[in-house]
N, C-alpha and C. Protein backbone atom coordinates (compact mmCIF):
# COMPACT_ATOMS: atom_id res chain seq x y z
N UNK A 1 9.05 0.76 22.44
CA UNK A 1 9.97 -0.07 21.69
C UNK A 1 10.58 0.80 20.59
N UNK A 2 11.97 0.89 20.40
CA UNK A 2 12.56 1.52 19.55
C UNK A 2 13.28 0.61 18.59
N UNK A 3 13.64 0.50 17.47
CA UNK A 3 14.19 -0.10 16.83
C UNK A 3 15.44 0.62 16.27
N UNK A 4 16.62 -0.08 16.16
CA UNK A 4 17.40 0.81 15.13
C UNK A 4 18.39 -0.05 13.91
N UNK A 5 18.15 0.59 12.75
CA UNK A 5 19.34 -0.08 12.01
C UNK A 5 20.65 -0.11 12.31
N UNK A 6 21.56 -1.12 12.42
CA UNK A 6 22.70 -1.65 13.46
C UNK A 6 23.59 -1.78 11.95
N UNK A 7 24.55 -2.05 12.62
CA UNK A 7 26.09 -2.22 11.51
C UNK A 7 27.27 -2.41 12.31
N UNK A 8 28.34 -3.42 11.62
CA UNK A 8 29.20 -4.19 12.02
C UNK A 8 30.38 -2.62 11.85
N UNK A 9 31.47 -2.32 12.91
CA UNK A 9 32.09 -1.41 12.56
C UNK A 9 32.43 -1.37 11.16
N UNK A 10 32.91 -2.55 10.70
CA UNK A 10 33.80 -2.37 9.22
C UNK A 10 32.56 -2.39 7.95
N UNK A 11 31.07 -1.61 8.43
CA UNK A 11 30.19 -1.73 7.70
C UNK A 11 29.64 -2.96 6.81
N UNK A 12 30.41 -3.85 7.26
CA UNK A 12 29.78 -5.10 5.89
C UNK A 12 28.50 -5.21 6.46
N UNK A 13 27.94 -5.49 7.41
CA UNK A 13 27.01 -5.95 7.52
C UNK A 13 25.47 -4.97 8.37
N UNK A 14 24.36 -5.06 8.20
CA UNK A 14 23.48 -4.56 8.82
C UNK A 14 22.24 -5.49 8.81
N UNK A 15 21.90 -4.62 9.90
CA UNK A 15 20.63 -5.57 10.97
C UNK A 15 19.84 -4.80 12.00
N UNK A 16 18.80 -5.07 12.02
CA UNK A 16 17.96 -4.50 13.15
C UNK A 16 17.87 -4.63 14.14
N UNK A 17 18.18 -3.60 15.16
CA UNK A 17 17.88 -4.38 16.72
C UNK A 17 16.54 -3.46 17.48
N UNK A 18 16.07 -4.46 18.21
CA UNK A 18 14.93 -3.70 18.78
C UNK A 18 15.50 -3.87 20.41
N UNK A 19 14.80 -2.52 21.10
CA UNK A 19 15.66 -2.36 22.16
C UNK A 19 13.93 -1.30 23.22
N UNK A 20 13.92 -0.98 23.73
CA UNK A 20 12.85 -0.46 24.89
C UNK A 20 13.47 0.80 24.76
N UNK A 21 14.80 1.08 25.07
CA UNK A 21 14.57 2.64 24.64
C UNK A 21 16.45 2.92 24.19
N UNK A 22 16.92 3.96 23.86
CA UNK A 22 17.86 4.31 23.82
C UNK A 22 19.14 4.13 24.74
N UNK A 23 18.36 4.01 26.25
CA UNK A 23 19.46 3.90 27.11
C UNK A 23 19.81 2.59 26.92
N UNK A 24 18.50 1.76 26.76
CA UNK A 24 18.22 0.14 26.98
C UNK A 24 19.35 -0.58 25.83
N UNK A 25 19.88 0.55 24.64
CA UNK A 25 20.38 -0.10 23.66
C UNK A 25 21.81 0.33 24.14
N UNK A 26 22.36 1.55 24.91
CA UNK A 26 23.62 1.88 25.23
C UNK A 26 23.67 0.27 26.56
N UNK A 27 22.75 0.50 27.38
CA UNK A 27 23.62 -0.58 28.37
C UNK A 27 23.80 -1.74 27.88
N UNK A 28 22.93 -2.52 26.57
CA UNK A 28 23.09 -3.63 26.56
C UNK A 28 24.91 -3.60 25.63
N UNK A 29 24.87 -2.66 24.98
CA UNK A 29 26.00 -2.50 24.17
C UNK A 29 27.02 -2.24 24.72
N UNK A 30 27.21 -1.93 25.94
CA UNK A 30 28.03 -1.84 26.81
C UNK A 30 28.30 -3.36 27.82
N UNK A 31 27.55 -4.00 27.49
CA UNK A 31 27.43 -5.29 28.55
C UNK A 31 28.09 -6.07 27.45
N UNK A 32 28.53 -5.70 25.93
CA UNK A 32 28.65 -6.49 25.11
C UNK A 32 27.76 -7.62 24.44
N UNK A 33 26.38 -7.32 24.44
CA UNK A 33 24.93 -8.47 24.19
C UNK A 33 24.63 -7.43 22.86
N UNK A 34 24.87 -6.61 22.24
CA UNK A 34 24.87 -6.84 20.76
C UNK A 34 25.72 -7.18 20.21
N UNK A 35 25.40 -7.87 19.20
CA UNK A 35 26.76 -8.35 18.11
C UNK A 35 26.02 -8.65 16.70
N UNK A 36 26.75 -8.85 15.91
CA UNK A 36 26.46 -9.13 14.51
C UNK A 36 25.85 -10.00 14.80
N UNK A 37 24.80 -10.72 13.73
CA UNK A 37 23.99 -11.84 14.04
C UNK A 37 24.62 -12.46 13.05
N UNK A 38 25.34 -12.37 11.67
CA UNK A 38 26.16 -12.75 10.62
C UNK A 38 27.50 -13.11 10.99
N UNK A 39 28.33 -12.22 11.49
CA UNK A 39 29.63 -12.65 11.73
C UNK A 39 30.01 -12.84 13.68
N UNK A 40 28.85 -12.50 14.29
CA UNK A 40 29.04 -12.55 15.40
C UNK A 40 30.35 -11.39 16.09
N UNK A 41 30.59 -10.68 15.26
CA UNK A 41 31.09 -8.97 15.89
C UNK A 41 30.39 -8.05 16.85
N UNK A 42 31.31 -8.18 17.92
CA UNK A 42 30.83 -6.99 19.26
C UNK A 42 30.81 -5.56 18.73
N UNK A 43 31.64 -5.58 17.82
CA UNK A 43 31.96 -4.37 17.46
C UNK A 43 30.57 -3.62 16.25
N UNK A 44 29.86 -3.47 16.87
CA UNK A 44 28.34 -3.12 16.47
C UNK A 44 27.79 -1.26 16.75
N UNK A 45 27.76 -0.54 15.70
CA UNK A 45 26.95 0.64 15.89
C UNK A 45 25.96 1.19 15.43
N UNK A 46 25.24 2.03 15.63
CA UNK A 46 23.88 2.63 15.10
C UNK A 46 24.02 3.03 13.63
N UNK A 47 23.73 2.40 12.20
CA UNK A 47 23.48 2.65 11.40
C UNK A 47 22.61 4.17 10.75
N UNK A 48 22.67 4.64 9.67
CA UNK A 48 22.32 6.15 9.01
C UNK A 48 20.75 5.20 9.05
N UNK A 49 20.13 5.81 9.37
CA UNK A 49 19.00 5.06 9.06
C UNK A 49 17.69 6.16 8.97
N UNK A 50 16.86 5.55 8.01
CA UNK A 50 15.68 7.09 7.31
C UNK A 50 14.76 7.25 8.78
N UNK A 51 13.57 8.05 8.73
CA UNK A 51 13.08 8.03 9.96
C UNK A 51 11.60 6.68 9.85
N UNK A 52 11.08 6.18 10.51
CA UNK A 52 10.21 4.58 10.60
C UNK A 52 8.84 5.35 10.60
N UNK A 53 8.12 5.06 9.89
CA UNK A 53 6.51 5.26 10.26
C UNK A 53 5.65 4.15 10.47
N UNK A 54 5.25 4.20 11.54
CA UNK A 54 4.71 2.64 11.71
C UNK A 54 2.88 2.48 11.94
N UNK A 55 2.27 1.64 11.24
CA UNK A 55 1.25 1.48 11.70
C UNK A 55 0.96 0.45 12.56
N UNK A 56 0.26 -0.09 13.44
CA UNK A 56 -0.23 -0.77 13.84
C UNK A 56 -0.73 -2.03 12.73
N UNK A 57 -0.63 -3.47 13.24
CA UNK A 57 -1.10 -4.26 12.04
C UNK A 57 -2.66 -4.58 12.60
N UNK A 58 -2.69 -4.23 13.70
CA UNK A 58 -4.23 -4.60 14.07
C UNK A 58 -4.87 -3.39 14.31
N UNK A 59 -4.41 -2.13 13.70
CA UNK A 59 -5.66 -0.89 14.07
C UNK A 59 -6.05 -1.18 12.84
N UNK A 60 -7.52 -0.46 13.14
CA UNK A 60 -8.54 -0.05 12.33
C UNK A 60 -9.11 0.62 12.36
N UNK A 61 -9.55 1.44 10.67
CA UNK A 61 -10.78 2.76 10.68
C UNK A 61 -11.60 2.74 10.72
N UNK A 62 -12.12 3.43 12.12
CA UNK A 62 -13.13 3.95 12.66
C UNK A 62 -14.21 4.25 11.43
N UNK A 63 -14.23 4.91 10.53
CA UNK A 63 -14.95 4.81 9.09
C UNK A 63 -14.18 5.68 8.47
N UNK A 64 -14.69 5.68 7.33
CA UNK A 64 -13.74 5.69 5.80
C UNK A 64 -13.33 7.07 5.71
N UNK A 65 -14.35 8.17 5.96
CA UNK A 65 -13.66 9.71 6.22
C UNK A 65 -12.57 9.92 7.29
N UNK A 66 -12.86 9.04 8.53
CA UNK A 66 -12.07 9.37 9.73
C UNK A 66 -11.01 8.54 9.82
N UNK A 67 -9.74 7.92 9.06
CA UNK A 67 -8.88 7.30 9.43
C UNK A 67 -8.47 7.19 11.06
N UNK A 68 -7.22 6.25 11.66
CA UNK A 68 -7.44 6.72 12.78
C UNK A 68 -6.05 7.15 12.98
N UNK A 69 -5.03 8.06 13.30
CA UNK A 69 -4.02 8.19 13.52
C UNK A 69 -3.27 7.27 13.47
N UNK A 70 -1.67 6.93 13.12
CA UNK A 70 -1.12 5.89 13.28
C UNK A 70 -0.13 6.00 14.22
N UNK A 71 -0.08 4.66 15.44
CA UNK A 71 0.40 4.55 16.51
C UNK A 71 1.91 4.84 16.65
N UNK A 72 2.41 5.87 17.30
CA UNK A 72 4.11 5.68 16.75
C UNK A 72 4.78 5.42 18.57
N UNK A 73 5.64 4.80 18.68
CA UNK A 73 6.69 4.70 19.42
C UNK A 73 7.06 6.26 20.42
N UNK A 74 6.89 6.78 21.26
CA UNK A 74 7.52 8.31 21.44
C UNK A 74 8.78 8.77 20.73
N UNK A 75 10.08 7.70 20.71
CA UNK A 75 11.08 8.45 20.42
C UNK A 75 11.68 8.19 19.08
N UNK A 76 10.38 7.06 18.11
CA UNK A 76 10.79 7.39 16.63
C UNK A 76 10.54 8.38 16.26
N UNK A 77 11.25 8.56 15.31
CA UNK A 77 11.48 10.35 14.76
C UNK A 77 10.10 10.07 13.42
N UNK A 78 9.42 11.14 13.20
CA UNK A 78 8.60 11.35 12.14
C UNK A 78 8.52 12.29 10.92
N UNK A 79 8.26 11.71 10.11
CA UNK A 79 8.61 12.81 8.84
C UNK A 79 6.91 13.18 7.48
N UNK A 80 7.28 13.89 7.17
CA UNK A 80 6.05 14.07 6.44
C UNK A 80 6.18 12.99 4.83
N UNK A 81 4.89 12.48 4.79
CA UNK A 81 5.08 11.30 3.98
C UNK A 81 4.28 12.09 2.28
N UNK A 82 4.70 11.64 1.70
CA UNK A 82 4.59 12.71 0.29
C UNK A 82 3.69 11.69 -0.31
N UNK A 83 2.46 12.53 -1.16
CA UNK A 83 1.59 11.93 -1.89
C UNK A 83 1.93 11.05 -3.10
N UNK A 84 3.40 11.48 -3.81
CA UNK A 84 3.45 11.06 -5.05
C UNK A 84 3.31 9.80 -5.13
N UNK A 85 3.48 8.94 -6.26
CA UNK A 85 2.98 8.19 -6.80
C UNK A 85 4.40 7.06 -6.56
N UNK A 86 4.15 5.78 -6.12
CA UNK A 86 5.15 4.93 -5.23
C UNK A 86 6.06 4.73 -6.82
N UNK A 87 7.54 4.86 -6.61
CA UNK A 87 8.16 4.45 -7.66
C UNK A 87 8.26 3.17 -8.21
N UNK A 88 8.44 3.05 -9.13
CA UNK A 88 8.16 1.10 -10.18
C UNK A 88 9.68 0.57 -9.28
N UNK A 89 10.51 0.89 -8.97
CA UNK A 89 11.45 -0.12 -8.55
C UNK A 89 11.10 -0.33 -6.91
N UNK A 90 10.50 0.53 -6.19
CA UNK A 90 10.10 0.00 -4.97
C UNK A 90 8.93 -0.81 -4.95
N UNK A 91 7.74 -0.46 -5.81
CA UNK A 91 6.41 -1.20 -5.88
C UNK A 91 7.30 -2.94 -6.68
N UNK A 92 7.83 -3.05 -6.99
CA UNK A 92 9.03 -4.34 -7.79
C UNK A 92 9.34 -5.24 -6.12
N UNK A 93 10.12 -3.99 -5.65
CA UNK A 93 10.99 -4.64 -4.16
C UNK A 93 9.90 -4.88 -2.94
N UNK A 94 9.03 -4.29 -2.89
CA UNK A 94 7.98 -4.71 -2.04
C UNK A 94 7.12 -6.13 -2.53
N UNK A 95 7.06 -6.41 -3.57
CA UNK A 95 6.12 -7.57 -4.43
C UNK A 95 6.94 -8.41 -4.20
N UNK A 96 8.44 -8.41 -4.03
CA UNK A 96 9.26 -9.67 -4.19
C UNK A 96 9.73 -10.09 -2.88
N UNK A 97 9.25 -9.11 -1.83
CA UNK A 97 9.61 -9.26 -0.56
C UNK A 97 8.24 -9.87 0.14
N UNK A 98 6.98 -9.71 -0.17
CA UNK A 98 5.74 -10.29 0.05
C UNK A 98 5.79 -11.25 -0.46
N UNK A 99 6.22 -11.82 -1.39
CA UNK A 99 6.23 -12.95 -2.26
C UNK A 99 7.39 -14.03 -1.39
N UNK A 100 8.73 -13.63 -1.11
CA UNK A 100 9.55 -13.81 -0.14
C UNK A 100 9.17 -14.46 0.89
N UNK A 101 8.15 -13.88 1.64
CA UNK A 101 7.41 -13.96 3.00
C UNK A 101 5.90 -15.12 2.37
N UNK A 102 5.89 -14.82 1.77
CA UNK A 102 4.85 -16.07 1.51
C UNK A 102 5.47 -17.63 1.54
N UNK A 103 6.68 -17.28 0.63
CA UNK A 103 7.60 -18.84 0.32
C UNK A 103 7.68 -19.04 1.40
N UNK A 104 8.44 -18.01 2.43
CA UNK A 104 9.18 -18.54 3.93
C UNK A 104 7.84 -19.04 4.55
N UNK A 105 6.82 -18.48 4.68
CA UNK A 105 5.99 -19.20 5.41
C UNK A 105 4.80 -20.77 5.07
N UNK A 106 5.72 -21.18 4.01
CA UNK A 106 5.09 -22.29 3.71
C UNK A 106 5.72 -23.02 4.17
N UNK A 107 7.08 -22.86 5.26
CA UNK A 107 7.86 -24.26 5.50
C UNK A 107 7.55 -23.99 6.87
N UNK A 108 6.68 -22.84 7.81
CA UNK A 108 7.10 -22.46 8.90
C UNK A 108 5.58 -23.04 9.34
N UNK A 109 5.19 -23.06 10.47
CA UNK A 109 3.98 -23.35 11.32
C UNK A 109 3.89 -22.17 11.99
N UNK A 110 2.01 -22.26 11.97
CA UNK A 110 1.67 -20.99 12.49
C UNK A 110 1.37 -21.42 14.40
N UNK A 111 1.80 -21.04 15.15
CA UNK A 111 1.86 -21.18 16.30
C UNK A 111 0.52 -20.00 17.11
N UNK A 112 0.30 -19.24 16.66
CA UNK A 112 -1.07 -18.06 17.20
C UNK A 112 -0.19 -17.21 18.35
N UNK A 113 -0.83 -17.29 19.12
CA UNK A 113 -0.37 -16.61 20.66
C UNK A 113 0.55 -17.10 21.46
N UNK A 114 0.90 -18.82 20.73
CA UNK A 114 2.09 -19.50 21.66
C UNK A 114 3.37 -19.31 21.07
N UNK A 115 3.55 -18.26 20.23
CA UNK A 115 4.96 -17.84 19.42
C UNK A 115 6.12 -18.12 20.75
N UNK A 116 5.77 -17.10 21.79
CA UNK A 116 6.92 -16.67 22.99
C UNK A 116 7.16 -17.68 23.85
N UNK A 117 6.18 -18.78 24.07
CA UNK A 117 6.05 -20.23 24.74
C UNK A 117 6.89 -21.01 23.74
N UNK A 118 6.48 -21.19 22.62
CA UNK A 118 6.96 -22.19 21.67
C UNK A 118 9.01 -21.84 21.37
N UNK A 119 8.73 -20.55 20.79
CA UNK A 119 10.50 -20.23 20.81
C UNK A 119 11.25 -20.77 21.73
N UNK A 120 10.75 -20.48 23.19
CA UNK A 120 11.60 -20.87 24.08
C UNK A 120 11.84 -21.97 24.50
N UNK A 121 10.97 -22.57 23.84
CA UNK A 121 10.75 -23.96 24.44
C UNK A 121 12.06 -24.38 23.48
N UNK A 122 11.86 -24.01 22.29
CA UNK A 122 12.84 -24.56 21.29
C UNK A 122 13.89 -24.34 21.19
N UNK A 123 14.51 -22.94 22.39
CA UNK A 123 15.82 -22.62 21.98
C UNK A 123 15.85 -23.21 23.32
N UNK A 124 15.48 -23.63 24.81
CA UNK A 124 16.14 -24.09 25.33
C UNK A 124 16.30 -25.75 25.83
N UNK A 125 15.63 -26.46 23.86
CA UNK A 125 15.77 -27.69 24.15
C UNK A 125 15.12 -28.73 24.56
N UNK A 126 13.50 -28.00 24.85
CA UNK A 126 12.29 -29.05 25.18
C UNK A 126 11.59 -29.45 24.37
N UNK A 127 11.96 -28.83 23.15
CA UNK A 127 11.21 -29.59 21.98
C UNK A 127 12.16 -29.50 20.61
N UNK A 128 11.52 -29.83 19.96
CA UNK A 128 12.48 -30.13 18.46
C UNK A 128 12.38 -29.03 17.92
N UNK A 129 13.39 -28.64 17.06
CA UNK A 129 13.65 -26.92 16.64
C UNK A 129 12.57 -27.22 15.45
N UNK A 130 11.76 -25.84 14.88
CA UNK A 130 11.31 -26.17 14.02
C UNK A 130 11.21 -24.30 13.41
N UNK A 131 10.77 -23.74 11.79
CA UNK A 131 10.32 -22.59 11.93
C UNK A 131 8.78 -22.64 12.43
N UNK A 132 8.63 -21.46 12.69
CA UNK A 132 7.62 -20.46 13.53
C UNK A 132 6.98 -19.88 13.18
N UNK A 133 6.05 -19.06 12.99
CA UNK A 133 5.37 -17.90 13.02
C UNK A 133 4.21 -17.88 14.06
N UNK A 134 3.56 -16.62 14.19
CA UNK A 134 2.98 -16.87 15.36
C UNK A 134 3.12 -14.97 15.88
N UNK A 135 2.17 -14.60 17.24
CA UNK A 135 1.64 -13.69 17.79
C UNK A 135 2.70 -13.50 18.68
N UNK A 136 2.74 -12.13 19.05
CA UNK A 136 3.68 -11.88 20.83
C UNK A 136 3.89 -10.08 20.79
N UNK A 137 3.75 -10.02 21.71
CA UNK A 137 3.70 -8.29 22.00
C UNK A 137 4.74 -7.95 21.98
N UNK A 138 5.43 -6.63 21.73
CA UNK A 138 6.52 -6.17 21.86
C UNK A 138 7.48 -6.48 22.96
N UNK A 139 7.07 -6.48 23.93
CA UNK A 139 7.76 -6.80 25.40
C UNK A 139 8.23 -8.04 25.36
N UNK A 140 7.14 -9.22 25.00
CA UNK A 140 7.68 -10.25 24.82
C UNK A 140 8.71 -10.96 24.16
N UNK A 141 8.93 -9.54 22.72
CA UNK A 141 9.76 -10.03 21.91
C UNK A 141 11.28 -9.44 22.51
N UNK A 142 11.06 -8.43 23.13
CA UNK A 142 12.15 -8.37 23.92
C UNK A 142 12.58 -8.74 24.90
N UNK A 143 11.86 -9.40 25.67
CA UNK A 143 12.40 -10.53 26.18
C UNK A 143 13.21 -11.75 25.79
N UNK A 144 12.31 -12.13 24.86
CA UNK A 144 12.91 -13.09 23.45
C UNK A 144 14.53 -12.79 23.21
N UNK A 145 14.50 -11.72 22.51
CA UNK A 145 15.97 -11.20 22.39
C UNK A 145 16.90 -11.29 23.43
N UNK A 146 16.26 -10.35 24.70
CA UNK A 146 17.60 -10.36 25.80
C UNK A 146 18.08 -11.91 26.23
N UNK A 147 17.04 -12.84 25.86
CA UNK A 147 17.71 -14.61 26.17
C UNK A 147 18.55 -15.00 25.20
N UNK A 148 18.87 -14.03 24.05
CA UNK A 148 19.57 -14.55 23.02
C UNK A 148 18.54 -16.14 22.01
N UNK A 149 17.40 -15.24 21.53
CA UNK A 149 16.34 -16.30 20.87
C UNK A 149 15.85 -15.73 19.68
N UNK A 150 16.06 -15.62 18.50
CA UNK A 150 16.59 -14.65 17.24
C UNK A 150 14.93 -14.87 17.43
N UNK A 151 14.31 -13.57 16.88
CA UNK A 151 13.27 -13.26 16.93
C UNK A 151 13.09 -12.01 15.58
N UNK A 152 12.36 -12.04 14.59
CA UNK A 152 12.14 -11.02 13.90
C UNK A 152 10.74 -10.63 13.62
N UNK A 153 10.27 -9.46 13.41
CA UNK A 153 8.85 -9.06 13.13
C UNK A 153 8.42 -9.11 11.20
N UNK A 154 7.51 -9.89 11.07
CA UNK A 154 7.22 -10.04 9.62
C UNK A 154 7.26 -8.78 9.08
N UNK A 155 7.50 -8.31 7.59
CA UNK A 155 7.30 -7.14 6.92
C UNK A 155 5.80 -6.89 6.90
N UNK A 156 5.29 -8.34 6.61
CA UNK A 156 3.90 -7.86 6.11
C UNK A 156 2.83 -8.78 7.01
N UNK A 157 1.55 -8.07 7.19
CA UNK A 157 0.33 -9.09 8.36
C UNK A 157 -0.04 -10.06 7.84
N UNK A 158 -0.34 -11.15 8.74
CA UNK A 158 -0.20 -12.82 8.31
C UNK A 158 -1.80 -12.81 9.08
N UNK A 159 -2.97 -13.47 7.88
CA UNK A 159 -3.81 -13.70 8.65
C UNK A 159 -3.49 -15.37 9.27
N UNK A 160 -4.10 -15.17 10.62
CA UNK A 160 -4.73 -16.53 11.23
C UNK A 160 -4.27 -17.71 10.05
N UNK A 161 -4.79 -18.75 10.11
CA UNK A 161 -5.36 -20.11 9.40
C UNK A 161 -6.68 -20.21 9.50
N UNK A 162 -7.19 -19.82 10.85
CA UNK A 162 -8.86 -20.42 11.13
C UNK A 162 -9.36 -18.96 10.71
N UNK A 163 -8.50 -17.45 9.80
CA UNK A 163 -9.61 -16.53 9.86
C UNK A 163 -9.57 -16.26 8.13
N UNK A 164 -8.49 -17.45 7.73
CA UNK A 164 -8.35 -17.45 6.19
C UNK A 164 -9.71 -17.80 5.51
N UNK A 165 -9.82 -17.52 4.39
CA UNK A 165 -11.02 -17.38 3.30
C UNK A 165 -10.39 -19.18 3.18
């Protein structure tokens, strides 16, 4: 799964699209199935975007000396991540974006593993629209997408309900 930051030609707008691989994002863009999700513009290209380091939200260390590598994508690009000390206006923008994600998920229901059952059910009309949250593997979420079923990945890991304190 590759992701890339997206943009409306006339730059107003940007957005993420997740796509299986590079080619997967030329054919769909060629079939005309990206577009702005804001203004609904075909006219959509690959954004300047920094390089992604991603961890896994469900790995874990093996023990405390041995971290365990973090899982990357093959064809995200990787960069060396610097010790210094996180700057006060990003440690600010991360707190207000967790905080963000807390509000949003007080109006949303947690669905578990039936996220990819439940969406679809809802975008094609068998049940009453409602927000979501909830489990689904990468594949699934691209699936999600190619039906045209707005799908986004949380910033930050959401425990359970039944594994909450």
């Amino acid at each position: 799964m590759i992701v890339y930051d997206l943009e409306c030609r006339t730059g107003q707008h940007r957005f993420e699209g997740w796509f299986k691989s590079s080619e997967d994002f030329a054919r769909q863009q060629e079939r005309g199935l990206v577009s702005c999700p804001h203004c609904g513009s075909a006219e959509v290209g690959k954004a300047i975007q920094a390089p992604r380091l991603s961890r896994k939200g469900n790995q874990m260390v093996e023990a405390p000396s041995r971290p365990q590598q973090p899982s990357r994508p093959a064809e995200v690009p990787t960069a060396p991540v610097a010790s210094a000390p996180i700057p006060a206006e990003a440690v600010e923008v991360i707190r207000k974006l967790a905080q963000m994600q807390v509000e949003a998920l007080k109006s949303s229901r947690y669905v578990g593993k039936n996220f990819a059952e439940d969406a679809r059910a809802m975008h094609y009309g068998e049940r009453e629209a409602e927000a979501i949250h909830g489990q689904t593997s990468a594949s699934e979420a691209q699936e999600l997408l190619e039906e045209g079923i707005a799908v986004m990945p949380l910033p930050f890991p959401v425990t359970p309900p039944e594994q909450a304190n």
